[in-house]
Structures are given as structure tokens and as C-alpha cells.
Protein backbone atom coordinates (compact mmCIF):
# COMPACT_ATOMS: atom_id res chain seq x y z
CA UNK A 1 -38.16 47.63 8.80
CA UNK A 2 -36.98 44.73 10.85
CA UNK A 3 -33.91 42.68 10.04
CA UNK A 4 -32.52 39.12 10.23
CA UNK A 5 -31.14 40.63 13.38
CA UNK A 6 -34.21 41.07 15.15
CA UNK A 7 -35.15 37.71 15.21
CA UNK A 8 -35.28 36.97 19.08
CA UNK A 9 -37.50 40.09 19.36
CA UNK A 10 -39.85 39.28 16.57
CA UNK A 11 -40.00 35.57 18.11
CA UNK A 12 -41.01 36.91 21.21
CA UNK A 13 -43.84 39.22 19.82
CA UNK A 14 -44.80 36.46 18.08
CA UNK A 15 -45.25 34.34 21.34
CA UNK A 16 -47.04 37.38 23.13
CA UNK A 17 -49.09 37.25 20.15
CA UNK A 18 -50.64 34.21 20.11
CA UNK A 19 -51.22 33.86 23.72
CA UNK A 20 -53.78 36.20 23.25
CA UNK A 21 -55.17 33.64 21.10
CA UNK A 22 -54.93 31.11 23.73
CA UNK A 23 -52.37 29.47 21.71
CA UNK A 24 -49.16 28.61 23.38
CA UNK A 25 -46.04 27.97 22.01
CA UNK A 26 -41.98 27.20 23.44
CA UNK A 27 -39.83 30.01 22.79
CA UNK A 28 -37.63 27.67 21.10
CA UNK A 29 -40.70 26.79 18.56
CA UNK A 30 -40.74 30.37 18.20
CA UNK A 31 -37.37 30.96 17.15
CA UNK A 32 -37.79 28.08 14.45
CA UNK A 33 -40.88 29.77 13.49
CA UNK A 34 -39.15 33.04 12.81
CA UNK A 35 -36.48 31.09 11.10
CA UNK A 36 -38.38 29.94 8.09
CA UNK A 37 -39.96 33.51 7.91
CA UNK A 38 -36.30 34.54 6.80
CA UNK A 39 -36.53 31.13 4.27
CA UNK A 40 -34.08 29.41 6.66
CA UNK A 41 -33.81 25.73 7.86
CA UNK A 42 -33.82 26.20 11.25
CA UNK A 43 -32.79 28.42 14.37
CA UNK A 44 -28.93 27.37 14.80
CA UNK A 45 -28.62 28.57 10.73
CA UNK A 46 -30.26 31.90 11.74
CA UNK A 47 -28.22 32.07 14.73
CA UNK A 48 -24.99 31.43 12.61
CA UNK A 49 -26.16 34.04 10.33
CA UNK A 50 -26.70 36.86 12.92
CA UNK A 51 -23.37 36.30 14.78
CA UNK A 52 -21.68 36.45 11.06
CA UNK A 53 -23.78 39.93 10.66
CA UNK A 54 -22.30 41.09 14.07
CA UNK A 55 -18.74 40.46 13.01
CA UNK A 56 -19.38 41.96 9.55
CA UNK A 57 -17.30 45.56 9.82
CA UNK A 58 -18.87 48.85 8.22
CA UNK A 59 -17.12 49.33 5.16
CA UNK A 60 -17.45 52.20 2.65
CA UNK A 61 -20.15 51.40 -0.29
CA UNK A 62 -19.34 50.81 -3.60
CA UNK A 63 -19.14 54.06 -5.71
CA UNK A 64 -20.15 55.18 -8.90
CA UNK A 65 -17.66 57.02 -10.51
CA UNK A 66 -18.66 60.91 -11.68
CA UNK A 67 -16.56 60.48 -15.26
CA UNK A 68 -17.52 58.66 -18.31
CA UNK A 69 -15.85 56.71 -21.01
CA UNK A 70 -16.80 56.19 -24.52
CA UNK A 71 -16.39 52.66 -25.63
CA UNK A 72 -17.43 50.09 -28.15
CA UNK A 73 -20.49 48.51 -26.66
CA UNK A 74 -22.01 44.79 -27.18
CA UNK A 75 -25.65 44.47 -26.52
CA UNK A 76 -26.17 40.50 -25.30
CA UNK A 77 -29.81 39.10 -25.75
CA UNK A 78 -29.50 35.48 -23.40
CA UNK A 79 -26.28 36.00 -21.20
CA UNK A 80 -25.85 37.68 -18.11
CA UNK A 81 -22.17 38.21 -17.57
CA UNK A 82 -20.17 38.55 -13.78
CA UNK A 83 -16.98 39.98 -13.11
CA UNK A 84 -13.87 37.40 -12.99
CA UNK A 85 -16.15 34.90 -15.92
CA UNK A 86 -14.56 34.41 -18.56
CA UNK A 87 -17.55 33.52 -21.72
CA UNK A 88 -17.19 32.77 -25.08
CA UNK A 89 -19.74 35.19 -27.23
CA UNK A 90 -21.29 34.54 -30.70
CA UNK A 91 -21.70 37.62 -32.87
CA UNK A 92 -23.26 38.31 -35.72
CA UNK A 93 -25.16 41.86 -35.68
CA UNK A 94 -23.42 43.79 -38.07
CA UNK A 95 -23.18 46.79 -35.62
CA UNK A 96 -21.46 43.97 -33.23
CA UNK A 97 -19.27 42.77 -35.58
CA UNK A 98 -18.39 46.39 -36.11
CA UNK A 99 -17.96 47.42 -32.25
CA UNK A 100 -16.08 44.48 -31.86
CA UNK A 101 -13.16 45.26 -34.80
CA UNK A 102 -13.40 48.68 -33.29
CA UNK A 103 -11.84 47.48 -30.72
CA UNK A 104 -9.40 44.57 -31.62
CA UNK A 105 -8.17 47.41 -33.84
CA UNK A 106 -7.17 49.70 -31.02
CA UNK A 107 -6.64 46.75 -28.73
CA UNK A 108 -9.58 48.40 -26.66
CA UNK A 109 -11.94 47.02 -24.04
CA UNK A 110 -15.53 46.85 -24.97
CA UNK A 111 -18.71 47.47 -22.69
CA UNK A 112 -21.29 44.48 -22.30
CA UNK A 113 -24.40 45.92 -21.77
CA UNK A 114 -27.67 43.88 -21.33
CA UNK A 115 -31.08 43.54 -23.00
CA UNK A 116 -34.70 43.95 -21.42
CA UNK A 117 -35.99 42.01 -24.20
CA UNK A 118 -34.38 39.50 -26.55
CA UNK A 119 -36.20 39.83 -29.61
CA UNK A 120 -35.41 43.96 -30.46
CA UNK A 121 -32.63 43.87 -33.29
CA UNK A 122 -31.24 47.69 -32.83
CA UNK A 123 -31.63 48.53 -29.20
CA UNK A 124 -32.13 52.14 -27.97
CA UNK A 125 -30.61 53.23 -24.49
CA UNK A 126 -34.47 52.47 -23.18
CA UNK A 127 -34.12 48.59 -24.17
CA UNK A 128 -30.94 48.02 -21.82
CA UNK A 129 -30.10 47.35 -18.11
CA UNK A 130 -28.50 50.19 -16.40
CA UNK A 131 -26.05 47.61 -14.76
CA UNK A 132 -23.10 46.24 -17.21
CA UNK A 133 -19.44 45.17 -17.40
CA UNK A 134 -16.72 45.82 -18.99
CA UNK A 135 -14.63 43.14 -20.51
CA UNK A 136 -11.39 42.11 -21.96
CA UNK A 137 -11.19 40.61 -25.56
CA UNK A 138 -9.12 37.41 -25.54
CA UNK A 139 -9.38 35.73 -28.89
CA UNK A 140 -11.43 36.26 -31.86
CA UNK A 141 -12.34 33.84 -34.09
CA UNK A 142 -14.13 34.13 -37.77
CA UNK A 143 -16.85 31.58 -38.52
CA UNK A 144 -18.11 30.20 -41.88
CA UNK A 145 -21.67 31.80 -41.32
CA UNK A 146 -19.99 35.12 -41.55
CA UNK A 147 -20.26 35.49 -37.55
CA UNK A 148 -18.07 36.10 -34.90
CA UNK A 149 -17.17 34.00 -31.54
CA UNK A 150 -14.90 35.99 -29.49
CA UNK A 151 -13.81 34.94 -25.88
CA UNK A 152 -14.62 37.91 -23.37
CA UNK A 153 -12.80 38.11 -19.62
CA UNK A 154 -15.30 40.18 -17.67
CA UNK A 155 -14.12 42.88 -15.71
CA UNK A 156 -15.81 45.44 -13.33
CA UNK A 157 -19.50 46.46 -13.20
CA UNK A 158 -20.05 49.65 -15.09
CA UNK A 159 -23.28 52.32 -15.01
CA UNK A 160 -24.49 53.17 -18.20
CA UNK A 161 -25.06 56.85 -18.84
CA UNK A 162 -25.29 56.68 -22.78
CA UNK A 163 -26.00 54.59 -25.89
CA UNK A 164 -25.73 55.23 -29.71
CA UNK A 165 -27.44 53.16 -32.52
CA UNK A 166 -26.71 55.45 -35.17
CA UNK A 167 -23.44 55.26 -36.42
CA UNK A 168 -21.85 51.56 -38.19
CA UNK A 169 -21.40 50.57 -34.48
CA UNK A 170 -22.89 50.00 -31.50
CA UNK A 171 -20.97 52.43 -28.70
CA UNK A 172 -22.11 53.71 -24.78
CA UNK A 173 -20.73 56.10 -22.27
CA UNK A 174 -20.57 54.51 -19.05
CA UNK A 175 -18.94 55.33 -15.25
CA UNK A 176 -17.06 52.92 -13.62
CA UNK A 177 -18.44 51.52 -10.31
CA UNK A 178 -15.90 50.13 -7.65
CA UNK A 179 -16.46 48.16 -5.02
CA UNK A 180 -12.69 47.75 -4.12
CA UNK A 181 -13.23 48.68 -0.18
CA UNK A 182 -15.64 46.23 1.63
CA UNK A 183 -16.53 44.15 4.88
CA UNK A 184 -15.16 40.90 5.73
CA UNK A 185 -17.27 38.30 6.43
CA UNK A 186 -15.98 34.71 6.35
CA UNK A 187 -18.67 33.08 7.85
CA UNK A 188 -21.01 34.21 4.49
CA UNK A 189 -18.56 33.43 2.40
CA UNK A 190 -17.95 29.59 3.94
CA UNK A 191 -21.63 29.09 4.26
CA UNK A 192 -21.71 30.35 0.40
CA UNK A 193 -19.59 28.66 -1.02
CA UNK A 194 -20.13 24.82 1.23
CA UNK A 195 -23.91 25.42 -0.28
CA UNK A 196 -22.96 25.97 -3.83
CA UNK A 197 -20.44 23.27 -3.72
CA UNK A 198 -23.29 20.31 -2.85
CA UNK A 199 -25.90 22.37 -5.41
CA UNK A 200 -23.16 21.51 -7.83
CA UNK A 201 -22.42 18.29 -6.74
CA UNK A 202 -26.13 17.37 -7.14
CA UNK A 203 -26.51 19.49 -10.57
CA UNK A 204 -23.83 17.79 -11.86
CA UNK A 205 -22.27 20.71 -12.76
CA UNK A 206 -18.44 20.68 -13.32
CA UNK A 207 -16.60 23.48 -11.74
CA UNK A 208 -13.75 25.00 -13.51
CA UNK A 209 -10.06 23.62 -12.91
CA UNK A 210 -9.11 26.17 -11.05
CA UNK A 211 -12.37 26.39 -8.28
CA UNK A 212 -12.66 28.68 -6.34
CA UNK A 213 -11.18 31.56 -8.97
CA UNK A 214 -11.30 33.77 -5.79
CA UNK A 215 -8.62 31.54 -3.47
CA UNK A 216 -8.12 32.91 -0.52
CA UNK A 217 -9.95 36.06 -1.55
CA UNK A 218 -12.18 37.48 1.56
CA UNK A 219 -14.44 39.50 -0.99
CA UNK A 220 -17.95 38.86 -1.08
CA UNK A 221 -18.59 40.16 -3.67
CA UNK A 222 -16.27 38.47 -5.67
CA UNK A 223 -17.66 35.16 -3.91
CA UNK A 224 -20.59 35.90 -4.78
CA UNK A 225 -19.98 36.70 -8.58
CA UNK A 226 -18.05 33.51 -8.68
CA UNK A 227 -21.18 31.61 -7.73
CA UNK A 228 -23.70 33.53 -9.33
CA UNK A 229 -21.57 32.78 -12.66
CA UNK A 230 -22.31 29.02 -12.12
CA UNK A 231 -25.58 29.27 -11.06
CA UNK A 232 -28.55 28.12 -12.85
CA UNK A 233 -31.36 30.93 -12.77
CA UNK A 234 -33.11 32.84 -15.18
CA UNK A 235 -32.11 35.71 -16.82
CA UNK A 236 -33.84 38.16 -15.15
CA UNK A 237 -33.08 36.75 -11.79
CA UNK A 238 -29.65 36.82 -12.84
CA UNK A 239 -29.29 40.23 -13.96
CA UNK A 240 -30.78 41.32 -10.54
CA UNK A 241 -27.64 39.74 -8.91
CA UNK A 242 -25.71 41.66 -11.29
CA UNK A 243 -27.23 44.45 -10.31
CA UNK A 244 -26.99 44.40 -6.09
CA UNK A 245 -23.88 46.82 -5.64
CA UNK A 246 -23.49 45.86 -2.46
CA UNK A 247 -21.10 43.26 -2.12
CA UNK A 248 -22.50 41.80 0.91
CA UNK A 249 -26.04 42.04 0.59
CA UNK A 250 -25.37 40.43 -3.16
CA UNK A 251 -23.39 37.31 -1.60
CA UNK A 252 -26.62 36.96 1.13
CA UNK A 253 -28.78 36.48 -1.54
CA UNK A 254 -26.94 34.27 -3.35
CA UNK A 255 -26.92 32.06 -0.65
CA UNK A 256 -30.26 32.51 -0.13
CA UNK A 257 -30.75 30.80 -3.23
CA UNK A 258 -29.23 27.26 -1.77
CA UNK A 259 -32.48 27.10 0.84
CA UNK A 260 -34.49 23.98 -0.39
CA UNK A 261 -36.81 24.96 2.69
CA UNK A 262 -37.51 27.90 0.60
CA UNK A 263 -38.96 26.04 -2.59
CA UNK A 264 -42.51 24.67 -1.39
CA UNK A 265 -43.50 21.22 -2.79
CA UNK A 266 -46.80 20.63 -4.16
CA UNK A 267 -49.59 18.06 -2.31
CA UNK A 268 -49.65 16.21 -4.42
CA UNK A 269 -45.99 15.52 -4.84
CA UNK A 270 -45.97 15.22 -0.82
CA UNK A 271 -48.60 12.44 -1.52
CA UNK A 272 -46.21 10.64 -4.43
CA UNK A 273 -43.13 10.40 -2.23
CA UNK A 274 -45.25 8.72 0.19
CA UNK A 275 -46.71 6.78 -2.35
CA UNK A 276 -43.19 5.32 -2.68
CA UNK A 277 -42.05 4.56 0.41
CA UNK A 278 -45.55 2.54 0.22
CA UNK A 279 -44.56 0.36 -2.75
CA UNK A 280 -41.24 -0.28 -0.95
CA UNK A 281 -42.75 -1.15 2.63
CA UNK A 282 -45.67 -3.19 0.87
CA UNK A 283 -42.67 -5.61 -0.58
CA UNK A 284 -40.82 -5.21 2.69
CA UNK A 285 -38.26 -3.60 0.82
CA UNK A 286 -35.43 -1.60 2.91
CA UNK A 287 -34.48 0.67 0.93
CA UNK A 288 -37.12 3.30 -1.12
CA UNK A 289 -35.43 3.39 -4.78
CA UNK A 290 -35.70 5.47 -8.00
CA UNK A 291 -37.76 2.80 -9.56
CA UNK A 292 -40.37 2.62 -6.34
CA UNK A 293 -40.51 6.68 -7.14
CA UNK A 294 -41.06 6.22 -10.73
CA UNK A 295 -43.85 3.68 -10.32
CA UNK A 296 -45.55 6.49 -7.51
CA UNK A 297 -44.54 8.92 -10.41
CA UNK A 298 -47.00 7.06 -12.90
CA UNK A 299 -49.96 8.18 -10.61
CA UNK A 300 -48.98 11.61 -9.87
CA UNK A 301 -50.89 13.99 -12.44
CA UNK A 302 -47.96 16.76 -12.89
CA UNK A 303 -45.07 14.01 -13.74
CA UNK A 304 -48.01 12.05 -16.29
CA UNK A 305 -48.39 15.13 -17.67
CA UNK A 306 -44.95 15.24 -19.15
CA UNK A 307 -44.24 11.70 -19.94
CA UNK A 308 -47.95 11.52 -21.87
CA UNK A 309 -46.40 14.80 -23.60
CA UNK A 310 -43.54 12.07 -24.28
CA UNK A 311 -45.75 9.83 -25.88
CA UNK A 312 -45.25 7.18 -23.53
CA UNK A 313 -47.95 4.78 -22.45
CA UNK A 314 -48.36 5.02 -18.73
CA UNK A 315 -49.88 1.82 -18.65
CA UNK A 316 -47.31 0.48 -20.22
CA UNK A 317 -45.08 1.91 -18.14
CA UNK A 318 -46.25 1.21 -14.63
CA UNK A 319 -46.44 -2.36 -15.70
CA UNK A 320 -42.89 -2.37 -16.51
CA UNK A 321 -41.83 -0.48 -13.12
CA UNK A 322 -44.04 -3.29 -11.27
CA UNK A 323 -42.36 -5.98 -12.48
CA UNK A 324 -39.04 -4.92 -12.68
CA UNK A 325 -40.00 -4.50 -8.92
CA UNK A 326 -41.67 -7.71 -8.20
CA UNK A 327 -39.31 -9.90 -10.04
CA UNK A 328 -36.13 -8.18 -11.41
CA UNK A 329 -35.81 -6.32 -8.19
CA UNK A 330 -33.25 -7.80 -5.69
CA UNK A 331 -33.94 -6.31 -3.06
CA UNK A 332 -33.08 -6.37 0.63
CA UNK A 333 -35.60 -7.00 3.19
CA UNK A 334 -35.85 -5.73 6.09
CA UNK A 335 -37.50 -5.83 9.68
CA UNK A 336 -40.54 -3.18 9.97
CA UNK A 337 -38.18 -1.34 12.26
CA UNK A 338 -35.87 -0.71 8.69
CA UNK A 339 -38.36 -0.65 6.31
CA UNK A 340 -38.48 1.40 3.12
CA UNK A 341 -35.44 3.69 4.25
CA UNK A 342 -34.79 6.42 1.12
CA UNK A 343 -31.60 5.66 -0.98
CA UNK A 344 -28.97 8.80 -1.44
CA UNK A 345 -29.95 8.40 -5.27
CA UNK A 346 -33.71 9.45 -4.06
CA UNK A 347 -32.51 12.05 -2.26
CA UNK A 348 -30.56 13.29 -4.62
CA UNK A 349 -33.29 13.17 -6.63
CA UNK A 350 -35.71 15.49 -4.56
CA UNK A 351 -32.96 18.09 -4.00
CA UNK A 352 -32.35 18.38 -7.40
CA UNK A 353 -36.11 18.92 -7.98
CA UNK A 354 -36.11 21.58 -5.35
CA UNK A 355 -32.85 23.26 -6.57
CA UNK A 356 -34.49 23.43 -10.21
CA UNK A 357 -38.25 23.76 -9.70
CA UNK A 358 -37.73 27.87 -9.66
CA UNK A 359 -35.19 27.61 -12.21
CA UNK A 360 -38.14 27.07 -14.86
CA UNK A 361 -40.68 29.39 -12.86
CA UNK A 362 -42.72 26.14 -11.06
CA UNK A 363 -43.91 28.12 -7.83
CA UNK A 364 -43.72 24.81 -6.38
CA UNK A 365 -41.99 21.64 -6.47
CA UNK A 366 -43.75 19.20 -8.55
CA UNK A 367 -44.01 15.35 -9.90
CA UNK A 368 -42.52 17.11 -13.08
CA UNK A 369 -40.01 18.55 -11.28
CA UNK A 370 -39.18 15.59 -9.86
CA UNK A 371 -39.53 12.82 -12.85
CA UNK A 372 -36.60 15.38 -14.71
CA UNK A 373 -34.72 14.94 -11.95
CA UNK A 374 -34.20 11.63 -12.37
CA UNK A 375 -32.37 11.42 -15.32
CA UNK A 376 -28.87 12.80 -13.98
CA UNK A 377 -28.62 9.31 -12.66
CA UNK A 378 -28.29 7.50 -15.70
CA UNK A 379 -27.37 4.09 -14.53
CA UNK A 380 -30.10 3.92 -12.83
CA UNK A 381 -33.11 1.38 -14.02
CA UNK A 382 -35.60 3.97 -13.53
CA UNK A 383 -34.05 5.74 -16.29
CA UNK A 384 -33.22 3.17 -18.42
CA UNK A 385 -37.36 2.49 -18.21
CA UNK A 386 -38.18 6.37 -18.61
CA UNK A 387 -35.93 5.96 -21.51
CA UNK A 388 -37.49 2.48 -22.95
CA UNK A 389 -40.82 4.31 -22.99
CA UNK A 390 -39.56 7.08 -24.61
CA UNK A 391 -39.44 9.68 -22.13
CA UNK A 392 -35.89 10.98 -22.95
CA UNK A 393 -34.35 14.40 -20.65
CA UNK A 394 -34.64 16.80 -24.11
CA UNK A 395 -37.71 15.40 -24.33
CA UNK A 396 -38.89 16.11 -20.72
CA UNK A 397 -37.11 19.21 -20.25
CA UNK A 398 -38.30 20.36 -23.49
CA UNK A 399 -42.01 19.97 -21.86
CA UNK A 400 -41.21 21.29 -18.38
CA UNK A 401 -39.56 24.30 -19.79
CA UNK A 402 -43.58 24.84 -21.73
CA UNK A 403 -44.95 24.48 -18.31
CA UNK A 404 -46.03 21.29 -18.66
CA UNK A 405 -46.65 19.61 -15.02
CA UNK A 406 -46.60 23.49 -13.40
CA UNK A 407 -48.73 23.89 -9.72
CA UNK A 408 -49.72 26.65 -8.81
CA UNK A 409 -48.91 27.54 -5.20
């Protein structure tokens, strides 16, 4: 099976290809062609990428140890955990609570092991992930409603071999699986870790005090566990990070992740950014705003969809966005040669859309997407008008998180 490596060769074939079609094409076109068949922007990223593979030393695979341990073992419903994190957990099965004393008692590590499904109360070895961690207990804390919180330090990836149910607590054997000896590859990791930086920077998501946790560290796969504990993704997505042993491999698809030109947008939001730049150039307006988007927004069926789900009046609505446009609007104008020109605020805006659209399983980018994505930038007047009309972010997410406004692709 061909790799990222083959590219020139697979552009090639590609060119023979169609010129037995009669179509022609450069071989530069072609190279961009193969480019976004590996989900990248363009050639000189692929390029970058194969160089970095060439320079990436053979280095001995993680290993799964052959002995097992019998520990006190924590089965977590809605949190997938990466080595180096550290998380604070809320307790309150009793066989939990149980494991957990076990082990403050005899100053013990525990085992974090995962479930397949939230909703079973006394897993069996059948309901968990093969793929856990061990971790450290830090501090734990009593609550009022009888349950624990106890703050966990992850530590390394374990294979689970057994689980027992039956006794007063929850316990597992597991083998310990190191990935101490690896490759160096610091063109990955600075491509990584530049990425996650602006998806954070346009998530708003504050990094810890002490970013990056890995320093000077050269692991990938501690990289990429760094950035995969930040991440936004769902759970199963998340637990299949967890479980790529490979420490290289694991940080290439968590980069992967940062390719906007991998997240398709809908028609019809294709039409509504247009739509926007139109409200802007019909007013000779140089710059395209939030509030031209949001009046564009009113029109487009996926973002209605959520604010009628809102309760707001669309009507309403648009008629507000117009006239905050035609009269409370001070706007710049331009010559046609500078017309309608997209703020960094709208921009912001649709790469936030992208970066979230398959957090909550969209298989495209929508208006719904999009309309949510506005509301990081609260000084905005688009949202202060979302929020006039009632269309608060609980309120939206809440919808978009039912599927509300979902294309298919």
C-alpha cells in the first residue's frame, strides 16, 4: 500500500492517467492534486512532510511487556486520559470508592481503564478498551454527596490482560507497554505543535502555565500526548489516539487533525459566505464583518435551524442586522478595487467552524457550524444581536450538539 512517500510517483500515474482521457494536466497541478488526497493544503506541506519522513531514524517499537501486575483499577465512563495529564476525577461507584482507598492505603498506583459504553454500572473485562494508563494519586478529597474527587497524574500506557467485578473493588492485571526508545523527528513535532498552538489560539483554549509540559523533549509521542490532552474530539476518536503505540505514527495523526482543508464545507454555507461579502460590497463596505455574516446567516437553512430552535424570530432578527448595518454601521468605504475585504474576526470565525464541525460529528462544515462560532467573540455586535434575540452559546451548542443544522456530505 502506497505511502505519503510515494507521492511524486502516484502524481505521475495520475497524469499518465488522464491523458488517456484526453485530459491534460501540469505536473505541478498534479502534485497539488495528490496533496489533498493525503488531506494536505498543498504540495510544499507534503514536500515538508516527506523530507521530515526521510530524516525520521528506525527506532525499535514500543513493547508490551510479558509480566503482569495486579492493581486497583478505575473504570472512567466520559474521559480519555494521556500520559504526562494531570485530571481531576469524580468518584462515586462504590467499587471506585473502594479501589481508590485500596490504594491511598498502600500508597499504590491505580490502573485507569476505559469504557466502550457509558451507561453499564459494573463493567466486565468485555465492556473496556484494551489500551489504559496507569496513574499517580495526588490528592483526595471527600465531598458532601458522599463522592470522591481525587486528582490523578497519568503515567504510562498499560495493556489490559484481566479484570475483576466480583470482589468490594474494582481491580485488573495489566502489562506495561514502553515506548522509551523512538525516532526523532523535529520537523513533526514543530509542525505539531505551531498547528495546535493557532487551533488554540482560535478555540480560545488556555494552555497550561507551564506549555509545552514536554520542553525541549524530542519525543513524539510525548508531543503528541501533550496535544491530544488539549484537544477537543470525541471520545472515541480520542481513545483511538490513545491507542496508536507508535509514537510517530500517533503524533502524524494528531497533526492531521489541524488540516481545515480536510473538513469539507457544505454548499450552501459556500453560498452564505458569499452572501456576505455581497451585503458588504452592495454598501461599498471594505471590510466583510461578523454582522454582514450574521445577516447572510439569517438565510442560510442549517444556521436558521438552530436559532428558530432558539426561539428567536428571524425576521426580527435580520431586520435588526440590516439596520445596525445601514445606519449604526460606520463603516469604511472603499474603491471596488478594496471592496468587502474579510475581517480577521471572520476568519477566525470560519476556522473555528472548520476546527469544530467534526468535533460534534457534522460531516461537513455548516451555517450551524458557523453561527456557534461566532460567539467566542463576544464584543462583537453580531453577538450582542444573537444574544438580544435570544440565541445564547448553551443555547446553540445545546442544539448543534442534537444535530440540529447537520449536512450530510
Amino acid at each position: 500500500m502506497r505511502d505519503f512517500r510515494d507521492a511524486k510517483v502516484m502524481a505521475q500515474t495520475l497524469r499518465d492517467s488522464l491523458n488517456t482521457k484526453s485530459i491534460s494536466i501540469s505536473h505541478s497541478q498534479s502534485l497539488e492534486l495528490v496533496s489533498r488526497m493525503f488531506g494536505l493544503a498543498d504540495w510544499n506541506t507534503l514536500s515538508a512532510l516527506i523530507k521530515s519522513g526521510d530524516r525520521i531514524a528506525a527506532a525499535r517499537p514500543p513493547t508490551i511487556q510479558a509480566a503482569t501486575t495486579r492493581r486497583p483499577a478505575i473504570p472512567l465512563r466520559d474521559l480519555v486520559p494521556f500520559p504526562g495529564a494531570t485530571y481531576p476525577l469524580f468518584v462515586g461507584r462504590a467499587k471506585t470508592v473502594s479501589a481508590l482507598n485500596y490504594a491511598f492505603a498502600r500508597q499504590s498506583e491505580v490502573v485507569i481503564v476505559l469504557q466502550k459504553q457509558s451507561a453499564v454500572d459494573d463493567p466486565s473485562f468485555d465492556d473496556l478498551h484494551e489500551i489504559g494508563a496507569r496513574a499517580e494519586l495526588n490528592e483526595l478529597t471527600p465531598l458532601p454527596d458522599g463522592t470522591l474527587k481525587v486528582q490523578v497524574r497519568i503515567g504510562q500506557r498499560i495493556l489490559l490482560r484481566t479484570f475483576s467485578n466480583e470482589g468490594d473493588a474494582f481491580e485488573a492485571d495489566v502489562s506495561d507497554i514502553s515506548e522509551e526508545a523512538t525516532a526523532d523527528a523535529p520537523d513533526l513535532i514543530l509542525r505539531a505543535v505551531t498547528r495546535f498552538e493557532r487551533y488554540a489560539a482560535v478555540r480560545n483554549i488556555r494552555l497550561p502555565d507551564n506549555w509545552p509540559p514536554f520542553g525541549r523533549d524530542r519525543h513524539p509521542g510525548r508531543v503528541a500526548d501533550a496535544i491530544a490532552a488539549e484537544i477537543r474530539l470525541p471520545l472515541g476518536q480520542k481513545y483511538e489516539l490513545l491507542a496508536v503505540l507508535d509514537p510517530v505514527r500517533r503524533l502524524e495523526l494528531v497533526e492531521a487533525l489541524f488540516d481545515r482543508t480536510a473538513r469539507p464545507v457544505s454548499a450552501a454555507l459556500q453560498a452564505t459566505r458569499q452572501r456576505a461579502v455581497a451585503h458588504a460590497r452592495k454598501r461599498r463596505h471594505r471590510y466583510a464583518t461578523l454582522e454582514h455574516l450574521l445577516l447572510a446567516l439569517t438565510e442560510d437553512d442549517s444556521a436558521a435551524a438552530v436559532m428558530r430552535n432558539c426561539r428567536a424570530s428571524l425576521t426580527d432578527l435580520q431586520a435588526k442586522a440590516t439596520a445596525y448595518l445601514d445606519t449604526e454601521f460606520r463603516p469604511v468605504e472603499a474603491d471596488d478595487g478594496e471592496l468587502a475585504q474579510p475581517t480577521a474576526a471572520f476568519l477566525r470565525v470560519n476556522d473555528r467552524a472548520a476546527l469544530a464541525a467534526p468535533e460534534v460529528g457534522y460531516p461537513v462544515v455548516t451555517g450551524a457550524n458557523t453561527l456557534l462560532a461566532i460567539f467566542p467573540e463576544p464584543r462583537s455586535p453580531a453577538a450582542r444581536l444573537l444574544a438580544e434575540h435570544g440565541v445564547t452559546m448553551v443555547r446553540a451548542a445545546k442544539a448543534v450538539a442534537d444535530g440540529v443544522g447537520k449536512e450530510e456530505a
